[in-house]
N, C-alpha and C. Protein backbone atom coordinates (compact mmCIF):
# COMPACT_ATOMS: atom_id res chain seq x y z
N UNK A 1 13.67 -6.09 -22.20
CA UNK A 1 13.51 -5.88 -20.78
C UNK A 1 12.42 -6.80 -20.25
N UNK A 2 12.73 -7.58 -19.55
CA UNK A 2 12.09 -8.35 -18.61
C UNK A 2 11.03 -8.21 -17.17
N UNK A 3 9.98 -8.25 -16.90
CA UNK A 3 9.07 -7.69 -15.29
C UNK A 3 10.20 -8.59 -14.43
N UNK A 4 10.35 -8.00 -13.98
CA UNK A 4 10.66 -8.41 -12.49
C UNK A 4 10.01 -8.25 -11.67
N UNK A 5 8.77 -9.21 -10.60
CA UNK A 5 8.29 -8.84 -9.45
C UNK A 5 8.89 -8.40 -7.97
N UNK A 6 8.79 -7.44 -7.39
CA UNK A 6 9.19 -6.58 -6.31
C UNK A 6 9.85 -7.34 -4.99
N UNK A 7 8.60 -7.84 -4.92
CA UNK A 7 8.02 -8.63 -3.56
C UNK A 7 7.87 -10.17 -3.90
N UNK A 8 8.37 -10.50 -5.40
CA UNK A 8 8.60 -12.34 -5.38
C UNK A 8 8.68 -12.77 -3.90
N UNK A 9 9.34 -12.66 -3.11
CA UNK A 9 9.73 -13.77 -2.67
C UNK A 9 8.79 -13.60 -1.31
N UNK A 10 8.38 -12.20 -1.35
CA UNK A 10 7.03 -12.72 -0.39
C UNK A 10 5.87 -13.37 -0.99
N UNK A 11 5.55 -13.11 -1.95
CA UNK A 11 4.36 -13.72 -2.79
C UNK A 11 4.81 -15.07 -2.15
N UNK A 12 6.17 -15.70 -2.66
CA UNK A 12 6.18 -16.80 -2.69
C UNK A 12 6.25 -17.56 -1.01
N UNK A 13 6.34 -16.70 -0.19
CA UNK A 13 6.27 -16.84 1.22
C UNK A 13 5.11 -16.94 1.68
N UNK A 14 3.92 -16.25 1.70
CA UNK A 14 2.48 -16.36 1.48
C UNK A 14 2.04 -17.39 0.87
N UNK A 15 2.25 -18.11 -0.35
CA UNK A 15 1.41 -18.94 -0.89
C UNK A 15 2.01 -19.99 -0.08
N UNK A 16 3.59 -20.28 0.59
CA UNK A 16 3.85 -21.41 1.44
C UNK A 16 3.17 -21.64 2.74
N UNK A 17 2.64 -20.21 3.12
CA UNK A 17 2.06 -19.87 4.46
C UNK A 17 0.86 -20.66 4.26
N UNK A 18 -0.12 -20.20 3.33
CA UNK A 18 -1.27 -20.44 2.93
C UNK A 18 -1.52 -22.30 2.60
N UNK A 19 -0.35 -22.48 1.95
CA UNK A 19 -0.42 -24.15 1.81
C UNK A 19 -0.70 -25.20 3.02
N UNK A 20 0.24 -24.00 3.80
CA UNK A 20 0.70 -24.55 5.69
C UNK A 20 -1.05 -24.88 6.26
N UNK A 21 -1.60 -23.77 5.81
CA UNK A 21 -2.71 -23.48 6.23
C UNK A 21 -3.79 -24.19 6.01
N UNK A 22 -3.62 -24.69 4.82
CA UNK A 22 -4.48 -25.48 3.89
C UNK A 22 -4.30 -26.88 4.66
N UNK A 23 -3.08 -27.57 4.76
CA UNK A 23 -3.10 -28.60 5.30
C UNK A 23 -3.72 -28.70 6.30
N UNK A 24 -3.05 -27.61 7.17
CA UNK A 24 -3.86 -27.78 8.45
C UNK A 24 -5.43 -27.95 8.51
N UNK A 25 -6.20 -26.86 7.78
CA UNK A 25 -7.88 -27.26 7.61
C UNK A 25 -7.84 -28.77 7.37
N UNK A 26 -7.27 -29.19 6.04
CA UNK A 26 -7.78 -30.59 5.84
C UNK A 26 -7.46 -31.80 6.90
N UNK A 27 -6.62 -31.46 7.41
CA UNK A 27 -6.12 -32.38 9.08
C UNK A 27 -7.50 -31.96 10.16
N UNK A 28 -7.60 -31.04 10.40
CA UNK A 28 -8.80 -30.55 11.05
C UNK A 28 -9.88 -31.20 10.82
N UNK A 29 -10.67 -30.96 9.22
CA UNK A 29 -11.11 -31.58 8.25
C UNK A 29 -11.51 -33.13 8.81
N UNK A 30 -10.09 -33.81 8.87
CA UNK A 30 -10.72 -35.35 8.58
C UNK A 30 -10.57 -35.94 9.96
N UNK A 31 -10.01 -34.46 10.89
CA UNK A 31 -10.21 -35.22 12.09
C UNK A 31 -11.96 -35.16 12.80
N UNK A 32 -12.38 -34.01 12.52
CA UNK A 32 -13.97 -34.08 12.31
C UNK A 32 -14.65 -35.08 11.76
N UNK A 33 -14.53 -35.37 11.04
CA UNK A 33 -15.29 -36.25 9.83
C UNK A 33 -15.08 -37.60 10.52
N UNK A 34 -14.09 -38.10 11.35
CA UNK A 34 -13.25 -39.10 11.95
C UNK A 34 -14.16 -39.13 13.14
N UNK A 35 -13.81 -37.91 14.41
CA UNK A 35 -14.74 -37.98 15.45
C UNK A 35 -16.57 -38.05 15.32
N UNK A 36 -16.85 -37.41 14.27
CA UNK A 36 -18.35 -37.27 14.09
C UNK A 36 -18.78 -39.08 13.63
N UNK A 37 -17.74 -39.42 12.97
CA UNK A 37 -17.99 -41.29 12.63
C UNK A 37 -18.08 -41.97 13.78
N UNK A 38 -17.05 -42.07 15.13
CA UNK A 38 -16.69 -42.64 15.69
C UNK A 38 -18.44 -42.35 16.66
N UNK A 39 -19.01 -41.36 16.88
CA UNK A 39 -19.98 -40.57 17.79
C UNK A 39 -21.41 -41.27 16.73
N UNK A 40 -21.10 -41.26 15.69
CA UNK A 40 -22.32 -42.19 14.91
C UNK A 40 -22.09 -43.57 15.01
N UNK A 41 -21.28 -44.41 15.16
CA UNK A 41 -21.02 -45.73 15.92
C UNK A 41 -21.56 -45.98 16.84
N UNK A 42 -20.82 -45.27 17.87
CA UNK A 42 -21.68 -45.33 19.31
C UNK A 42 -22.96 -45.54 19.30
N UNK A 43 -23.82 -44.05 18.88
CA UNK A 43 -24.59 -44.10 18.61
C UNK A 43 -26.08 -45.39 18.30
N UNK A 44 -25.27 -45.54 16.71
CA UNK A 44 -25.70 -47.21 16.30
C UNK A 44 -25.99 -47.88 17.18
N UNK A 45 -24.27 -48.42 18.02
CA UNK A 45 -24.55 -49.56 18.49
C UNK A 45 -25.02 -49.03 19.94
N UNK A 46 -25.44 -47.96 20.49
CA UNK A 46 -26.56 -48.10 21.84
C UNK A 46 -27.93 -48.56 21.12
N UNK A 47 -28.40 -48.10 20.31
CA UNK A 47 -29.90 -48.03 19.66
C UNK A 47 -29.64 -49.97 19.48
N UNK A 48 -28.96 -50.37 18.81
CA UNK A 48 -29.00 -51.63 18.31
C UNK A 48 -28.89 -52.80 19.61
N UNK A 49 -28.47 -51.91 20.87
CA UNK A 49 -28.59 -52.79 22.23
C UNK A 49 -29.31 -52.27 22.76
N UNK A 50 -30.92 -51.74 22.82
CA UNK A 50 -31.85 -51.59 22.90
C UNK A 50 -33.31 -51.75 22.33
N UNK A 51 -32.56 -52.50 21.19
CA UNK A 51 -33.54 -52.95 19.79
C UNK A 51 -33.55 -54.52 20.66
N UNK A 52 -31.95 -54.63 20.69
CA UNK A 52 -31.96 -56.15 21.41
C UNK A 52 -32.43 -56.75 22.57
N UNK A 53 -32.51 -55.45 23.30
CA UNK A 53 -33.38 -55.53 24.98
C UNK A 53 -34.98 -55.37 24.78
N UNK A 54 -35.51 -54.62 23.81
CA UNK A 54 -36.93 -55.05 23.52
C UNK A 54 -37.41 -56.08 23.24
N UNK A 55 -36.15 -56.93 21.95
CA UNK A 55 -36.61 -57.96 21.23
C UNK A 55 -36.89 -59.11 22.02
N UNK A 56 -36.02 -59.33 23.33
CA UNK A 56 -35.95 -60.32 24.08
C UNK A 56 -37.22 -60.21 25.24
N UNK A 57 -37.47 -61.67 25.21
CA UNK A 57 -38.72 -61.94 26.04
C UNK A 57 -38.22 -61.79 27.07
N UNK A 58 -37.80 -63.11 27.94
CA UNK A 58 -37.43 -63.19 28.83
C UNK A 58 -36.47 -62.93 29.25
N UNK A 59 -35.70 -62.68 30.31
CA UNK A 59 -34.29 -62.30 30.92
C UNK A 59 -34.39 -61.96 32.46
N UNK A 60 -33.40 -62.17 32.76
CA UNK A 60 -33.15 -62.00 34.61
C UNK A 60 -32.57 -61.12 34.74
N UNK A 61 -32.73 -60.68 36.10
CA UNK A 61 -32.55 -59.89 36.82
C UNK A 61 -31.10 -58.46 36.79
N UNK A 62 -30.05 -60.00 36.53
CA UNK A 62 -28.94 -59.61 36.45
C UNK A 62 -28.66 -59.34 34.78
N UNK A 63 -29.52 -59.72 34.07
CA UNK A 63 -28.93 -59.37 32.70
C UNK A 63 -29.60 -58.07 32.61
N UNK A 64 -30.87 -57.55 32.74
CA UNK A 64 -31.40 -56.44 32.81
C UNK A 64 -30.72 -55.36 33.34
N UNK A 65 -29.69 -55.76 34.17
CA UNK A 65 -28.49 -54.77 34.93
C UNK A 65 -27.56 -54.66 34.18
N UNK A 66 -27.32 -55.66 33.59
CA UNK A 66 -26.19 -55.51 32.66
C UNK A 66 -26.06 -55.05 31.51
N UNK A 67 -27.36 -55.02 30.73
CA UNK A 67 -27.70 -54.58 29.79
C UNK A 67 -27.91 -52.69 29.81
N UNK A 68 -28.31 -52.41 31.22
CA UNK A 68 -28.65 -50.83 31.67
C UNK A 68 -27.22 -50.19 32.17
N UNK A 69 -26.34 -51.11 32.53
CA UNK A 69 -25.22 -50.51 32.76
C UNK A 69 -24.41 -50.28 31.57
N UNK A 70 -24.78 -51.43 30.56
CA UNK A 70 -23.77 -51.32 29.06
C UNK A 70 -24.23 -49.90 28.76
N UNK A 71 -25.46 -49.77 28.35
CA UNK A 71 -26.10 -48.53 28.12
C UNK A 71 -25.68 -47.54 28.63
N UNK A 72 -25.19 -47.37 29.68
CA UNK A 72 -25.40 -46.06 30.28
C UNK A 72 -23.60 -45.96 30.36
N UNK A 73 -23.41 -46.96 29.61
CA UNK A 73 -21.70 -46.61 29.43
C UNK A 73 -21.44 -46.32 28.02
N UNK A 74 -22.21 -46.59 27.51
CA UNK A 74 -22.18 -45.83 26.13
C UNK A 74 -22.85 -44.69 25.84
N UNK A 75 -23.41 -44.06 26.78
CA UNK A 75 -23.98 -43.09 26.73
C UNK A 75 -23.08 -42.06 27.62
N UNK A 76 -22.44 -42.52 28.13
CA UNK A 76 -20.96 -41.80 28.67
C UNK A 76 -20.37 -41.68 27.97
N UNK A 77 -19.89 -42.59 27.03
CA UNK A 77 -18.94 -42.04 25.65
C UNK A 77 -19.55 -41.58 24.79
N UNK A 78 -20.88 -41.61 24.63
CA UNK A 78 -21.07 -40.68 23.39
C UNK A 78 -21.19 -38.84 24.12
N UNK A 79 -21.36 -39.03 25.62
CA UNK A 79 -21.05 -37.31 26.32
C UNK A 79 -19.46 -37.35 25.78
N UNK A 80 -18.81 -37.84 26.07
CA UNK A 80 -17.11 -37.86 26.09
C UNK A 80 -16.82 -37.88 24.34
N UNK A 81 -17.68 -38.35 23.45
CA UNK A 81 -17.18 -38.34 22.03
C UNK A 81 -17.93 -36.99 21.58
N UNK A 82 -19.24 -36.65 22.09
CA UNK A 82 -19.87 -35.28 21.87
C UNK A 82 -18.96 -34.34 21.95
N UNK A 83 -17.88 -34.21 23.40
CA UNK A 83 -17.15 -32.80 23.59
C UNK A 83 -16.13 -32.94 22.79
N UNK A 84 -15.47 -34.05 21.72
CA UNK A 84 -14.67 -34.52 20.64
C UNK A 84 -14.54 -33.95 19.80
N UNK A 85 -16.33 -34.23 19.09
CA UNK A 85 -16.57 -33.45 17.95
C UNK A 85 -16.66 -32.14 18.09
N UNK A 86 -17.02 -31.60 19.33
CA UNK A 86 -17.24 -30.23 19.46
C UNK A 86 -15.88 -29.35 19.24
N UNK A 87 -14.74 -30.04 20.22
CA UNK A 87 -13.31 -29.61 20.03
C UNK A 87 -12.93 -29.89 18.58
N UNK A 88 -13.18 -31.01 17.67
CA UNK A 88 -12.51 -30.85 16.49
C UNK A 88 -13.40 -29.59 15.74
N UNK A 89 -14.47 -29.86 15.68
CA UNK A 89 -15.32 -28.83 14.74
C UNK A 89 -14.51 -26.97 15.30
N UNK A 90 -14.22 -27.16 16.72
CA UNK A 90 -13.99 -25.48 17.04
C UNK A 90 -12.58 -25.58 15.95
N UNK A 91 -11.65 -26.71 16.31
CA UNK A 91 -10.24 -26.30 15.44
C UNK A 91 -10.36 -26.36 14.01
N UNK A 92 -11.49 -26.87 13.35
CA UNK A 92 -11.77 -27.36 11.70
C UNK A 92 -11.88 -25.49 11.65
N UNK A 93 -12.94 -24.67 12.42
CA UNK A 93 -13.53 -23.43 12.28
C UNK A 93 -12.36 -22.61 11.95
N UNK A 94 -11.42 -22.67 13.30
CA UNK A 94 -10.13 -21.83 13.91
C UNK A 94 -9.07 -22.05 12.62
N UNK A 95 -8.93 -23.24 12.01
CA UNK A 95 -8.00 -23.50 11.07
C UNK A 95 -8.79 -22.91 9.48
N UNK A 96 -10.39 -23.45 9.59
CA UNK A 96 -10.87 -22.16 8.03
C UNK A 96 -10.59 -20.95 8.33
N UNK A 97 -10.50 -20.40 9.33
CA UNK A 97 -10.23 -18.70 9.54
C UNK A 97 -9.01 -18.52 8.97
N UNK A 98 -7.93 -19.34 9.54
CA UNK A 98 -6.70 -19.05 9.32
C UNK A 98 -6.39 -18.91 7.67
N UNK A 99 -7.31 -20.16 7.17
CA UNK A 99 -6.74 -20.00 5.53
C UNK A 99 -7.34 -19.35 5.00
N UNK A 100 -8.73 -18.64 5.45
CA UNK A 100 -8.89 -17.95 4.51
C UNK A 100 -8.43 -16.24 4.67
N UNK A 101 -7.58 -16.22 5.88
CA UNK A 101 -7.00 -14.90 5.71
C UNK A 101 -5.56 -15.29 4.85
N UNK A 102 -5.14 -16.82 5.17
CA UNK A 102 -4.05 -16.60 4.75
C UNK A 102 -4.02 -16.41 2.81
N UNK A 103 -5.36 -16.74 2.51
CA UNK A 103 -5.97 -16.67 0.90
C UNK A 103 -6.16 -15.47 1.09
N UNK A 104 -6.39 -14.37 1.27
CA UNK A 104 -6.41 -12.86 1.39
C UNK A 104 -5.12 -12.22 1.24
N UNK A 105 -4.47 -12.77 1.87
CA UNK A 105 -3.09 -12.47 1.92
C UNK A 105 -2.68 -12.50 0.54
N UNK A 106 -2.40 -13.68 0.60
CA UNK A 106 -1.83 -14.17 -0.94
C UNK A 106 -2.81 -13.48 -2.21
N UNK A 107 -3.91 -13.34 -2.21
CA UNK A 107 -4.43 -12.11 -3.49
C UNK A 107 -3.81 -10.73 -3.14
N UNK A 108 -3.67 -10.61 -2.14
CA UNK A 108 -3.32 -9.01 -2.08
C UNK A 108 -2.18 -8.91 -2.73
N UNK A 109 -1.21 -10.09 -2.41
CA UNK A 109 0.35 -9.44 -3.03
C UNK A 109 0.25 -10.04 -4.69
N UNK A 110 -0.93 -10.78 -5.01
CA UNK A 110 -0.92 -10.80 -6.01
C UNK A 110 -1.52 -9.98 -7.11
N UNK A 111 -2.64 -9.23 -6.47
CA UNK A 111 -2.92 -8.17 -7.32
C UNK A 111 -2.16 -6.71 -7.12
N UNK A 112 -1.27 -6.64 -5.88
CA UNK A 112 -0.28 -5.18 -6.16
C UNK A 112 0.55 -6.14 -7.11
N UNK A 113 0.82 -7.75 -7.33
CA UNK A 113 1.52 -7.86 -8.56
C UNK A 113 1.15 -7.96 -9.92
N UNK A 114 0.02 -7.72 -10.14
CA UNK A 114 -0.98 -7.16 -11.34
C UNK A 114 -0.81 -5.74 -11.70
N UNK A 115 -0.46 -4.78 -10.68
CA UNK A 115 -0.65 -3.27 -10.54
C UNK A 115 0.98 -3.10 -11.23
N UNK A 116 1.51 -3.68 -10.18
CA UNK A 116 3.27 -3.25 -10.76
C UNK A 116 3.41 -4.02 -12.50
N UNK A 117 2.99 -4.72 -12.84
CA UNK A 117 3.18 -5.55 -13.95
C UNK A 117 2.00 -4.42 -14.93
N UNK A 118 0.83 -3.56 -14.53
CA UNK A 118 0.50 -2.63 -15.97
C UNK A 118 0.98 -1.70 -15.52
N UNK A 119 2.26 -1.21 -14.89
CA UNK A 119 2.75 -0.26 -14.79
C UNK A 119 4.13 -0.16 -15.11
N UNK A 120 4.76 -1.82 -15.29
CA UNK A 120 5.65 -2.39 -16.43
C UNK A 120 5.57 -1.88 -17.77
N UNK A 121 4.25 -2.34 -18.20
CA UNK A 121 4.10 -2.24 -19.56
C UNK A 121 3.54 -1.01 -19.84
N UNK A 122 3.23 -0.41 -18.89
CA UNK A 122 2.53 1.00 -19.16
C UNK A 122 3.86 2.04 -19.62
N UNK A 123 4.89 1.93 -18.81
CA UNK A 123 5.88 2.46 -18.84
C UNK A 123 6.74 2.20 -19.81
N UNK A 124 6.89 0.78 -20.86
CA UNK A 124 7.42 -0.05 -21.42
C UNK A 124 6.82 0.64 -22.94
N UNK A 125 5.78 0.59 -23.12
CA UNK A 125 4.85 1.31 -24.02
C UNK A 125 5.23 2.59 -24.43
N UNK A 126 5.41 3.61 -23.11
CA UNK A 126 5.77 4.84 -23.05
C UNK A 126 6.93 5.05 -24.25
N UNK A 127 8.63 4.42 -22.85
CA UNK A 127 9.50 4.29 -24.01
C UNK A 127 9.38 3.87 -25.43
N UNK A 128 8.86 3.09 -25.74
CA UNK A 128 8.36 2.65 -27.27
C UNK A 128 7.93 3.92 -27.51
N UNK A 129 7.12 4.54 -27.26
CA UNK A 129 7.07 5.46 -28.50
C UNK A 129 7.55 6.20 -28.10
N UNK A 130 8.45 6.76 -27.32
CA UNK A 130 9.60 7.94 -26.98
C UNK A 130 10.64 7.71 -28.09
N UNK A 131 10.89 6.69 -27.93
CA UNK A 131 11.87 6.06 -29.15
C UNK A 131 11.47 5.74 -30.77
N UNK A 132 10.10 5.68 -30.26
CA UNK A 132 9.54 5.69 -32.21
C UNK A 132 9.81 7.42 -32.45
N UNK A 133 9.07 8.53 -31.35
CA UNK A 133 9.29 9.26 -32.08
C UNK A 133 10.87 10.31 -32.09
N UNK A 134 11.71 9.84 -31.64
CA UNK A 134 12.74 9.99 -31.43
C UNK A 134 13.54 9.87 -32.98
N UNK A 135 13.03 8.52 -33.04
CA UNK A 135 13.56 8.11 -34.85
C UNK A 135 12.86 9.03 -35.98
N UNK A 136 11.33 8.97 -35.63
CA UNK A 136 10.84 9.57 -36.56
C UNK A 136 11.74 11.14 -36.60
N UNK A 137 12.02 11.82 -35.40
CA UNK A 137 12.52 12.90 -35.47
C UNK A 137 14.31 13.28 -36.37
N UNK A 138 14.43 11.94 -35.55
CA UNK A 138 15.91 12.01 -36.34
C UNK A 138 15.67 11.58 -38.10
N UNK A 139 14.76 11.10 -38.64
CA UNK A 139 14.99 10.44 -39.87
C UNK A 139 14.54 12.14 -40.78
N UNK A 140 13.27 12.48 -40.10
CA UNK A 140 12.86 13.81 -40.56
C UNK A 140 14.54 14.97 -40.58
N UNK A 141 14.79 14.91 -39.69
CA UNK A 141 16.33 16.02 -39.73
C UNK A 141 17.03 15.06 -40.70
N UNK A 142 17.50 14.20 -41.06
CA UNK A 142 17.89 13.93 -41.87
C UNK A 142 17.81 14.35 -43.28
N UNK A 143 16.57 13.56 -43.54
CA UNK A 143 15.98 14.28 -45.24
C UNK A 143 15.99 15.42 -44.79
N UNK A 144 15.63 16.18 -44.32
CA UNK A 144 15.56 17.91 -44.38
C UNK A 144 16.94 18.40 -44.68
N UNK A 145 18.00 17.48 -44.00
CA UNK A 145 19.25 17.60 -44.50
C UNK A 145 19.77 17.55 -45.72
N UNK A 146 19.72 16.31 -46.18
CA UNK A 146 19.78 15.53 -47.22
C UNK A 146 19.02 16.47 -48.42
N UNK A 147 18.13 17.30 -48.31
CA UNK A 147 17.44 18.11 -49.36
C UNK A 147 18.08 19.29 -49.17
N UNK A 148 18.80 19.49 -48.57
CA UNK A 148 19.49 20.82 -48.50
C UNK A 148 20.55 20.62 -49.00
């Protein structure tokens, strides 16, 4: 006699759920990791065009404008790449929630499939010795026979 699990094919529906889930974090994942790069670029290169506006002696009028307007346009995209990271980091959060209920999930039906499986063999055991002493009983009526 063979276990058969109950609920296979939800187990196996759950761990597809959960995979679903998984991807999704790591998409989340590297879209964070992606926006938080792109927001450290920026970053860089404002500081590094302000390293360059110190370094320089001289300059006119109009480059000093141009240089404060570059600035202050990269400092617009790093507001506009800030609310980026903020939106990926909320869905990286929203998508760990998801997997780790959907990992909850999937232990639960796997330990009621732990429970049904020592209650396989618990039961499996039983018969075994229902049947050992079944024999023993019949072999005993026998010789008792057999001596008579």
């Amino acid at each position: 006699m063979r276990f058969q699990y109950s609920l296979e094919s939800v187990l196996e529906y759950r761990k597809k759920i959960e995979d679903s889930k998984k991807d999704k974090f790591m998409n989340a994942n590297k879209q964070l990791i992606h926006e938080t790069s792109v927001l450290t670029d920026i970053e860089e290169h404002r500081n590094q065009i302000r390293e360059d506006l110190k370094a320089k002696d001289t300059f006119s009028i109009q480059e000093q404008k141009n240089y404060m307007q570059y600035i202050m346009s990269l400092e617009k995209k790093m507001e506009m790449q800030k609310i980026r990271v903020s939106d990926s980091k909320r869905r990286c959060d929203l998508a760990r929630g998801e997997l780790v209920k959907a990992q909850k999930d999937r232990k639960i039906m796997e330990t009621l499939e732990g429970k049904e499986l020592d209650k396989f063999n618990y039961d499996l055991k039983r018969r075994e010795e229902i049947e050992a002493n079944e024999m023993a009983s019949i072999n005993y009526i026998r010789r008792k026979n057999m001596k008579e």
